[in-house]
Protein backbone atom coordinates (compact mmCIF):
# COMPACT_ATOMS: atom_id res chain seq x y z
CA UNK A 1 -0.55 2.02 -19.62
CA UNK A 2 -2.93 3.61 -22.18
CA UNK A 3 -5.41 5.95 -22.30
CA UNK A 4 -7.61 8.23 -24.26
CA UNK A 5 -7.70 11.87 -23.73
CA UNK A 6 -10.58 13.47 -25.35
CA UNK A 7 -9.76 17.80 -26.12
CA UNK A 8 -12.07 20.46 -26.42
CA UNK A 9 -11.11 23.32 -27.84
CA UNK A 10 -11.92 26.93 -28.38
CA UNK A 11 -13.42 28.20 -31.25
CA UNK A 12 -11.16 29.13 -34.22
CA UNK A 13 -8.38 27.30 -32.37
CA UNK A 14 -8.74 23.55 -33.72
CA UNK A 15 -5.77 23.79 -36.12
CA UNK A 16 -3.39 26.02 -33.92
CA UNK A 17 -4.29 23.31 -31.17
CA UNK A 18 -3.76 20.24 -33.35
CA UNK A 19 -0.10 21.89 -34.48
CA UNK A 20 0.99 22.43 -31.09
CA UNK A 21 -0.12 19.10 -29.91
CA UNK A 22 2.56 17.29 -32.61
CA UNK A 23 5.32 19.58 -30.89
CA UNK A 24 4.66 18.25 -26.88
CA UNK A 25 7.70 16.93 -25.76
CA UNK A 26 7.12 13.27 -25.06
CA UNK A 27 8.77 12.42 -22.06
CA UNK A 28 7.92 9.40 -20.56
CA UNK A 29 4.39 9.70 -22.98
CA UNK A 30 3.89 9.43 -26.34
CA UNK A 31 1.12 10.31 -28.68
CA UNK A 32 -0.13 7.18 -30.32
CA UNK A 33 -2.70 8.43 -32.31
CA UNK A 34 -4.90 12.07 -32.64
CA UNK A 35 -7.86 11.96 -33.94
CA UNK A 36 -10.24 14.89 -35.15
CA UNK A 37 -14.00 14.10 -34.15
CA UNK A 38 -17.39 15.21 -33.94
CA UNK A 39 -19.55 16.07 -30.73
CA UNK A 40 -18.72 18.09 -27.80
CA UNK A 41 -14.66 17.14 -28.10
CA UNK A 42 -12.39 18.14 -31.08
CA UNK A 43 -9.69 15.87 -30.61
CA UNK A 44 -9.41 12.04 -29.02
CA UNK A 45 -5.25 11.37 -28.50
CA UNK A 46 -4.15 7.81 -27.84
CA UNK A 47 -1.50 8.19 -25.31
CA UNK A 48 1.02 5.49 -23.87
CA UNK A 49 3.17 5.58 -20.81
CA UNK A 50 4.47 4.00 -18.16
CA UNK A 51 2.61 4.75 -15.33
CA UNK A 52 -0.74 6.35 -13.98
CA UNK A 53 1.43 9.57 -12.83
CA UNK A 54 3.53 10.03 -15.87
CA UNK A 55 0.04 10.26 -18.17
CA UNK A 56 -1.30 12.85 -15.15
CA UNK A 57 1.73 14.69 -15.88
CA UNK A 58 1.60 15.01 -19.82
CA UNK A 59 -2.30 15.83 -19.92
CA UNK A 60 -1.92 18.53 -17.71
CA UNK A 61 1.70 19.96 -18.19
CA UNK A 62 1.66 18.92 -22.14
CA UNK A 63 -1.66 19.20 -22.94
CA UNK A 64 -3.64 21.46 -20.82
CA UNK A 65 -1.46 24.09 -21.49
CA UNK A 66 -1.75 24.57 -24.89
CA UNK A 67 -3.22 27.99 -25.92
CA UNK A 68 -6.60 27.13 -26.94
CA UNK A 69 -7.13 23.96 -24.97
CA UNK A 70 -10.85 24.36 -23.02
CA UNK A 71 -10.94 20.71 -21.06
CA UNK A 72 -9.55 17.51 -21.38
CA UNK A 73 -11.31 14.23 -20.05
CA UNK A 74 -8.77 11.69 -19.79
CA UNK A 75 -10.10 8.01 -19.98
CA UNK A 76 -7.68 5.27 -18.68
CA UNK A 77 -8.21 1.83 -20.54
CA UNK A 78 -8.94 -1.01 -17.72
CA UNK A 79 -8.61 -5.24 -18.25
CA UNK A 80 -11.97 -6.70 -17.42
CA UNK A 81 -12.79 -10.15 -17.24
């Protein structure tokens, strides 16, 4: 399973945010990609793992934590068609 979890982050925290996101433990998830963007996120992460729960779990116990870390939207890719 995949999906994209787009991070906001506080001001003056981008960098301390982006370090500390290379040293979650993957788990059951991995990081695929991370991504610095424009607009109302900072950061778009392209995560991988095997199930619905075990992404649930990273976001919020990897991710969410993270000193600096405002909100997270995380976007599950679908097949359609």
């Amino acid at each position: 399973m995949k999906a994209y979890v787009l991070i906001e982050t506080s001001a003056g925290k981008t960098r301390n945010v982006k370090r500390a996101l290379g040293k979650v433990k993957p788990g059951r998830c991995k990081v695929i990609s991370l991504d610095a963007v424009t607009g109302p996120f900072d950061y778009i992460a392209v995560v991988e793992g095997p199930d619905l729960d075990a992404i649930g779990q990273f976001v919020t116990a990897g991710v969410g934590v993270i000193d600096g870390v405002m909100r997270t939207t995380t976007c599950l890719t679908v097949a359609i068609g």
